[in-house]
Protein backbone atom coordinates (compact mmCIF):
# COMPACT_ATOMS: atom_id res chain seq x y z
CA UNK A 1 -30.47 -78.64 22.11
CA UNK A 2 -33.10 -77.71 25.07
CA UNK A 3 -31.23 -80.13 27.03
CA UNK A 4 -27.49 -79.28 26.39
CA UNK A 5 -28.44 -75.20 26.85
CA UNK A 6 -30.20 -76.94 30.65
CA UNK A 7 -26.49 -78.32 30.94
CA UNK A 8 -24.87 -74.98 30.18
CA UNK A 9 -26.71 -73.49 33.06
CA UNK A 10 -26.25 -75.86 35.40
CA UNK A 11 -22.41 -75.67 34.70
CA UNK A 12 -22.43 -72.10 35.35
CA UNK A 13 -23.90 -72.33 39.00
CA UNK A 14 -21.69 -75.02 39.47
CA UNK A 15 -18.38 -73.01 38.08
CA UNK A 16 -19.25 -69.75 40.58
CA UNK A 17 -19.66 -71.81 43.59
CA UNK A 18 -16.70 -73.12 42.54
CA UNK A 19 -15.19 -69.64 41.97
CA UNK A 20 -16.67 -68.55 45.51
CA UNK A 21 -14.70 -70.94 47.35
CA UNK A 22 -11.71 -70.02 45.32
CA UNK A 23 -11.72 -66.47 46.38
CA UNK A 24 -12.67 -67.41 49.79
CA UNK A 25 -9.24 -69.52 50.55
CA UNK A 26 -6.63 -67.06 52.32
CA UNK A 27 -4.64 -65.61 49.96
CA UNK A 28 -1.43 -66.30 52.13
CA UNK A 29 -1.82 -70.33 52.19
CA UNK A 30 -0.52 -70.52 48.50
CA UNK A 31 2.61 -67.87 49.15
CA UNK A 32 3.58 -70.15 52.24
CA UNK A 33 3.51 -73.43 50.81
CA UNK A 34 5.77 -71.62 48.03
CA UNK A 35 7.83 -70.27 50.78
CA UNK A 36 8.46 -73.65 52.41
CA UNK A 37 8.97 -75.30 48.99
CA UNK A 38 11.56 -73.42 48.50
CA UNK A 39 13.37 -73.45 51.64
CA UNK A 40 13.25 -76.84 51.16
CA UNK A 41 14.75 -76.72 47.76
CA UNK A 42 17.54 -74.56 48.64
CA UNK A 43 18.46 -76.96 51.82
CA UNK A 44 18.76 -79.65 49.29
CA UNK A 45 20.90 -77.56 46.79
CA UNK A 46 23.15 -76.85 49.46
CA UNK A 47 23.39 -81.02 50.50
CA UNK A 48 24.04 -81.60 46.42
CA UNK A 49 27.04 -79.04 46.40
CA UNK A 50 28.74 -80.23 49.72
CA UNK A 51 28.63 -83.85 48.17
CA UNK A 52 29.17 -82.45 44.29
CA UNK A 53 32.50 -80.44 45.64
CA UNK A 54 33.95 -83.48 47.62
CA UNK A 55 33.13 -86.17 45.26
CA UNK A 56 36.20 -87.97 43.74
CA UNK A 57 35.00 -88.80 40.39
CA UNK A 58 32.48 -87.86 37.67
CA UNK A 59 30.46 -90.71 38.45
CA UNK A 60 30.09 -89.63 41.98
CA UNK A 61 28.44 -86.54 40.98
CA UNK A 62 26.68 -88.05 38.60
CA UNK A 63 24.99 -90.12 41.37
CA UNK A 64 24.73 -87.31 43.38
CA UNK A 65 22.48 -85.27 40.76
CA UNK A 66 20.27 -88.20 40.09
CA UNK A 67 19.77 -88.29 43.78
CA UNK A 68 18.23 -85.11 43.94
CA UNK A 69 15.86 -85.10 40.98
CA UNK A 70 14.76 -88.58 42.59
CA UNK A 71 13.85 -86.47 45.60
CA UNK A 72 11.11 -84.81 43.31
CA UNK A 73 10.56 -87.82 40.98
CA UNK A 74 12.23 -86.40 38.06
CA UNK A 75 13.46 -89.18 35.37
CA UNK A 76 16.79 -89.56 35.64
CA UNK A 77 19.24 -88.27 33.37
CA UNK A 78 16.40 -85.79 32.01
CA UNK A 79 18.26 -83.06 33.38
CA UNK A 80 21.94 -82.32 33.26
CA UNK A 81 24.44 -82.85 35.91
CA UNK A 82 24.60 -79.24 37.12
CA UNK A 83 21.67 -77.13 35.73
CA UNK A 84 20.28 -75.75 38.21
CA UNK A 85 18.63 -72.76 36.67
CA UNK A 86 16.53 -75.62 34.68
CA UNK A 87 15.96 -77.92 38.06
CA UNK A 88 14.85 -74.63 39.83
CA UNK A 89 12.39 -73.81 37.38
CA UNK A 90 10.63 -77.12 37.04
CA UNK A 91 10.83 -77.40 40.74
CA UNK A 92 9.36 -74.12 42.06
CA UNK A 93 8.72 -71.96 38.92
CA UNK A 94 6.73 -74.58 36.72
CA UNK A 95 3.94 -75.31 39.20
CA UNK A 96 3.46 -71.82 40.46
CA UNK A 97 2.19 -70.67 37.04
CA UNK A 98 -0.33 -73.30 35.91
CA UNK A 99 -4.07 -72.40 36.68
CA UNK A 100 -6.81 -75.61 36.88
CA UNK A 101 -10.03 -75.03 34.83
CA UNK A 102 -12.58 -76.94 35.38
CA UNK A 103 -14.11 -78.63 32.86
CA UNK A 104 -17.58 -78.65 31.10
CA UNK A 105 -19.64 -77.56 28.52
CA UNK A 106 -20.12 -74.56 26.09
CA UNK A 107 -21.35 -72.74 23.02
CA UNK A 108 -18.24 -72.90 20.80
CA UNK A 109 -17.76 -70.37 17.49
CA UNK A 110 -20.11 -67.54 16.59
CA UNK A 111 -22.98 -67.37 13.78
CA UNK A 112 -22.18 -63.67 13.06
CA UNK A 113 -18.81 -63.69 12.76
CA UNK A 114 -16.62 -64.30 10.12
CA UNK A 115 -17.17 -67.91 8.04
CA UNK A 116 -14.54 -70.05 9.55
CA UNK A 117 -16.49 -69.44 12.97
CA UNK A 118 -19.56 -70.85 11.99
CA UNK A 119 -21.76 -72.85 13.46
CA UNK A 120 -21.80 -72.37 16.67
CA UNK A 121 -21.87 -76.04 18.39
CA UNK A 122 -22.12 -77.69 21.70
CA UNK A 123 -18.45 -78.81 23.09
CA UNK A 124 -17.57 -80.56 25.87
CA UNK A 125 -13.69 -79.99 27.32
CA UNK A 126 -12.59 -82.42 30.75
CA UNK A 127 -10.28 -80.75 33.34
CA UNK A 128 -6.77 -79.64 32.76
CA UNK A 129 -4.39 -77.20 33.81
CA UNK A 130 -3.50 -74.20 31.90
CA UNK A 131 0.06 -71.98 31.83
CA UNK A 132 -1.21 -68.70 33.58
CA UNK A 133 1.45 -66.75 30.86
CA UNK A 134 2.06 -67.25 27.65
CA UNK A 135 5.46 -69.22 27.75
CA UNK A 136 8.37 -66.62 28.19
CA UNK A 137 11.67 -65.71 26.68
CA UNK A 138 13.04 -66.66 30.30
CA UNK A 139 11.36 -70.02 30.30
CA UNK A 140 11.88 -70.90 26.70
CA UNK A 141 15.85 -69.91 27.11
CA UNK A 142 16.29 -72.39 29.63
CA UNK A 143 14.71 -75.04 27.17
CA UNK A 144 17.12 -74.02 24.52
CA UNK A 145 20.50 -73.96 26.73
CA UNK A 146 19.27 -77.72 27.67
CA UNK A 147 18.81 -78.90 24.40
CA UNK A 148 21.85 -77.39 22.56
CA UNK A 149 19.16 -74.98 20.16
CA UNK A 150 19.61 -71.56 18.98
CA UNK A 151 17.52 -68.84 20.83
CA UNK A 152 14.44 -66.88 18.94
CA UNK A 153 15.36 -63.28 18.42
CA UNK A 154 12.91 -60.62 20.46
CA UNK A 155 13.37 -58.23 17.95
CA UNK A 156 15.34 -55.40 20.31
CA UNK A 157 12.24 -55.58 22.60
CA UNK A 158 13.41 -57.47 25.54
CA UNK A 159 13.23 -61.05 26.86
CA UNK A 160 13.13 -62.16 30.53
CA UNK A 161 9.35 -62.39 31.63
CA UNK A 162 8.21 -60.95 27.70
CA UNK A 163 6.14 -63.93 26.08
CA UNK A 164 8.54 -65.72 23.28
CA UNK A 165 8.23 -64.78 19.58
CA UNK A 166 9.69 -66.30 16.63
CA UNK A 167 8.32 -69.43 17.75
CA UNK A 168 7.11 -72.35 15.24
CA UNK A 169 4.53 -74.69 16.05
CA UNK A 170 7.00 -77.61 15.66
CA UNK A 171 8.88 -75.21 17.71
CA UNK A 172 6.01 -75.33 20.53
CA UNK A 173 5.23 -78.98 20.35
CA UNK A 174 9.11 -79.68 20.73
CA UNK A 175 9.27 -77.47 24.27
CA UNK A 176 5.95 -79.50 25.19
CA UNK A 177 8.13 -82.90 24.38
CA UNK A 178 11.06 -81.74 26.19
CA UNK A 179 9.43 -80.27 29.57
CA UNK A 180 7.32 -83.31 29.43
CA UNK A 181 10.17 -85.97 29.29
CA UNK A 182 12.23 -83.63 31.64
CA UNK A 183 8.90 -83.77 34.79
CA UNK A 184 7.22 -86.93 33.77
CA UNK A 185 4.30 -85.45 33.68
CA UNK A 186 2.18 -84.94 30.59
CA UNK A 187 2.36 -81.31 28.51
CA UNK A 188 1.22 -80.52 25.36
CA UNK A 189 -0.52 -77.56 23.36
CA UNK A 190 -4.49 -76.72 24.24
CA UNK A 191 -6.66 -78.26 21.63
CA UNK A 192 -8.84 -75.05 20.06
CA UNK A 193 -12.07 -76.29 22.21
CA UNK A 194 -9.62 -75.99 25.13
CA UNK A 195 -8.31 -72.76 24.51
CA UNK A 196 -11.71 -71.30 23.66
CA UNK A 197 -13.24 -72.47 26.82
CA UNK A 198 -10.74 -71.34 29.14
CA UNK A 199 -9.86 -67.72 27.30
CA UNK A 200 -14.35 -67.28 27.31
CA UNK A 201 -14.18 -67.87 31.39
CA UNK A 202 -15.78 -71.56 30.39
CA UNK A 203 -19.30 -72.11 30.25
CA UNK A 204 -20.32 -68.09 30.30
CA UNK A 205 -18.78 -67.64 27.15
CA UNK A 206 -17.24 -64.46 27.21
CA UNK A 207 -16.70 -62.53 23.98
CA UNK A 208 -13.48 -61.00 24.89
CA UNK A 209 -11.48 -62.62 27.49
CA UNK A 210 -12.76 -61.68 30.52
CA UNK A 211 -15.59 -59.23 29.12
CA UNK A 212 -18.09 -58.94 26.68
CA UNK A 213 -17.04 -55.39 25.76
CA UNK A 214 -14.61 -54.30 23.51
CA UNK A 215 -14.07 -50.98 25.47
CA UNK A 216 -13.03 -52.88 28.04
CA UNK A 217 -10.24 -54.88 26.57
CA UNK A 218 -7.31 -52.80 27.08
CA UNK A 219 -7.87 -54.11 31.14
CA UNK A 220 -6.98 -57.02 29.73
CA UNK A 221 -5.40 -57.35 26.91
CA UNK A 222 -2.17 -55.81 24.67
CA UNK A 223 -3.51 -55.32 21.03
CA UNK A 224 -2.93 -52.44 18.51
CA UNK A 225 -4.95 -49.34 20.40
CA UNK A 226 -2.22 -49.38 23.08
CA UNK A 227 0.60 -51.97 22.89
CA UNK A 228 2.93 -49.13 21.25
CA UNK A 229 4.08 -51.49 18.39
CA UNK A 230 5.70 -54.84 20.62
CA UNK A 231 5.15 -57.33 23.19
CA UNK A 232 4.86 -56.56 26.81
CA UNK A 233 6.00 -58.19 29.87
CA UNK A 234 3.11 -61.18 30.43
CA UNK A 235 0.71 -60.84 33.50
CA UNK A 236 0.47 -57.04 33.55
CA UNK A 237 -3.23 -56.60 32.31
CA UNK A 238 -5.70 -58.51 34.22
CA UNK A 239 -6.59 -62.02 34.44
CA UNK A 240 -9.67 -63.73 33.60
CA UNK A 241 -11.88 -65.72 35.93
CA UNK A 242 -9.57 -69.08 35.69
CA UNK A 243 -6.28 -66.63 36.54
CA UNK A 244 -5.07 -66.54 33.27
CA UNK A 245 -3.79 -63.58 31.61
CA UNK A 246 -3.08 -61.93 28.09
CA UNK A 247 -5.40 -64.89 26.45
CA UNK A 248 -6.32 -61.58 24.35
CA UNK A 249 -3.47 -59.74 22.67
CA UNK A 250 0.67 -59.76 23.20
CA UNK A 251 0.91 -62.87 21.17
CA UNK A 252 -1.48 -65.15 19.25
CA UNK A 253 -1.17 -68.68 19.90
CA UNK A 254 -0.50 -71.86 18.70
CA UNK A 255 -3.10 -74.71 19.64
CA UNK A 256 -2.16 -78.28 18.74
CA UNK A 257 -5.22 -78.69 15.88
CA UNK A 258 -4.86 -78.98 12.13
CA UNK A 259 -7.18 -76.12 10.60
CA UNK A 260 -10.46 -77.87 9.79
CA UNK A 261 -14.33 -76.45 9.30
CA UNK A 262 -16.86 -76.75 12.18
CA UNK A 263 -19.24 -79.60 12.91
CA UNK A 264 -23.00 -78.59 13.68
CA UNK A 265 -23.00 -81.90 15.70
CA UNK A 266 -21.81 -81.99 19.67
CA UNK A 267 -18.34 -82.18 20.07
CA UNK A 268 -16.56 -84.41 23.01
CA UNK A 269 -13.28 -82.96 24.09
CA UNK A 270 -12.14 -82.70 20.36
CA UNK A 271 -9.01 -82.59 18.67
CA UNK A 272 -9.43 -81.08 15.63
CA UNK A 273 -8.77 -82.91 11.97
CA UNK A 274 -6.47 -85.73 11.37
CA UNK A 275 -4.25 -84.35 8.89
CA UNK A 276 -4.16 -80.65 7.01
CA UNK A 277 -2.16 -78.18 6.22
CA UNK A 278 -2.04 -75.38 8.99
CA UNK A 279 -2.13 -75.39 12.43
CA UNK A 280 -4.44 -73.32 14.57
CA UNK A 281 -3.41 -69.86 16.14
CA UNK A 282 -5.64 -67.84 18.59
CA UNK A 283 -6.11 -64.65 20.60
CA UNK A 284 -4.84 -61.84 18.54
CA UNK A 285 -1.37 -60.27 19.05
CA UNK A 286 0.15 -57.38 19.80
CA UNK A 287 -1.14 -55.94 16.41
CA UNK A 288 -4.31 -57.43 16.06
CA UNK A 289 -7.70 -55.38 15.70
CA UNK A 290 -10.77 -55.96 18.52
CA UNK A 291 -11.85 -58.26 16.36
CA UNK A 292 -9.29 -60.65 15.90
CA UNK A 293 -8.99 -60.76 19.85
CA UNK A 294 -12.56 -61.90 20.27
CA UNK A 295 -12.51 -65.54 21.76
CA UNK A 296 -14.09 -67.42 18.91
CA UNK A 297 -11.48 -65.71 16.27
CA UNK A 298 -9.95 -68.15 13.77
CA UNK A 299 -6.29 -68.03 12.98
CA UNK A 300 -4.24 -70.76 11.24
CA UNK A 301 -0.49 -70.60 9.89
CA UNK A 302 2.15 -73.34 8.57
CA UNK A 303 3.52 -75.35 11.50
CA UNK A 304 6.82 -74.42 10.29
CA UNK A 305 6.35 -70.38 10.63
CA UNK A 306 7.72 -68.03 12.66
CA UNK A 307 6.46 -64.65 13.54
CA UNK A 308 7.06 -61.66 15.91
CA UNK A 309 3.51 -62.07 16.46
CA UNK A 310 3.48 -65.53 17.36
CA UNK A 311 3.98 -67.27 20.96
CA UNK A 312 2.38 -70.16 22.98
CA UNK A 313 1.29 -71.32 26.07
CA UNK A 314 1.08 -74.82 27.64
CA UNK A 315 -1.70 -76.77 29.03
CA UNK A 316 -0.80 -79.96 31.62
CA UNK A 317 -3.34 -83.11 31.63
């Protein structure tokens, strides 16, 4: 125990050097690179319809489309001839709004909280990348209109850059298949240890996401002492120290874990039980008490439900 609490420490200096040099990269680099990324993809969207509009056959544009995703190593055919809304968002949107968190070590669960979060135990998480937002109605819409399925309802509240509700975990897992097969790159749901870490800034192990006090929260999060009764548009509170926002509040989210009781024992980047029969939610929504927003609250619902309540957000690995 002495020597995993040593290793807690020594991950913290580690994570704000790590955070210093962050901060200390000129916050114009990133907006340029965007800039010139999408110059670039505009030039080529321009090439594709000149050659789309003079092509003779079907199976010319065809070629042409698969052409252009090959430009960006997209799988062919995992994108339809002529959707660009969908290629524009996996080529400049997707990236944009993933955040890298550094991996390492941390004091998961609380002994004075409720049952379920009990014991607290040492966890280890690797590196990943985590969805700055909760997925949104506009990025969830284009999933649907590629895959033929009927879009959630947002209850008269609004969609566009609002987090999705009336979302399922199969649901989730299915827009984690389909954006996976669509990049080639690997998405999925965070595990609980992964969510925990990242929404408690990792190894410092906030209680709230991204402070320890509860009269702080409303900086950061939407939950029922000022959300009104709905969701909000995501990103409009602030972010915590990995740049990701509203892991308190709007929504609670689904992680990809059965419901199981804690181990005392270290954990290594787990997964959660093998079978069971709910899935892991976290956060709090936009209804949801202090309490249920702190970072080691326990949620768990059918895989199969829906809620108003109820969103998601993606992690890449």
């Amino acid at each position: 125990l002495v020597i995993a609490e040593k290793k807690v420490k020594q991950e913290i200096k580690l994570e704000a050097i790590q955070k210093h040099i962050q901060t200390a990269e000129n916050p114009e680099r990133k907006e340029n690179l965007y800039t010139m990324k999408r110059k670039i993809f505009e030039k080529n969207m321009v090439e594709y319809n000149k050659i789309a509009g003079r092509a003779f056959s079907q199976e010319m544009k065809i070629e042409a489309w698969n052409n252009l995703l090959k430009k960006y190593n997209i799988p062919k055919y995992s994108i339809a001839v002529g959707k660009k809304r969908t290629l524009k968002f996996i080529i400049l949107d997707l990236e944009s709004r993933m955040a890298y968190v550094k991996g390492g070590t941390f004091r998961m669960g609380q002994n004075n909280g409720y049952e379920r979060e009990k014991p607290v135990h040492y966890v280890r998480v690797n590196d990943f990348y985590m969805g700055k937002y909760e997925v949104t109605f506009a990025e969830y819409d284009i999933f649907c209109e590629a895959t033929n399925r009927t879009k959630p309802d947002d209850e008269g509240w609004g969609r566009g850059n609002r987090p999705v509700i009336n979302v399922s975990w199969d649901d989730a897992t299915a827009y984690c298949e389909w954006l996976s097969k669509t990049t080639g790159k690997n998405y999925r749901l965070p595990t609980e240890a992964e969510w925990e870490y990242a929404a408690g800034g990792g190894s410092w192990h906030q209680k709230y996401t991204g402070t320890n006090y509860k009269n702080s929260l409303s900086s950061y999060a939407w939950y029922s002492e000022n959300s009104g009764g709905k969701i909000h548009q995501a990103g409009k509170k602030k972010a915590n120290r990995y740049g990701l926002y509203d892991m308190n509040g709007n929504v609670w989210e689904w992680c990809s874990d059965w419901y199981g009781d804690y181990s005392a024992s270290f954990q290594n980047n787990p997964k959660g039980p093998s079978s069971g029969s709910e899935r892991i939610i976290r956060g709090g929504g936009w209804h949801s008490s202090t309490t249920n927003c702190q970072v080691s609250y326990r949620g768990c619902g059918n895989s199969s439900h829906s809620s108003n309540f109820l969103g998601f957000r993606i992690v890449r690995f």
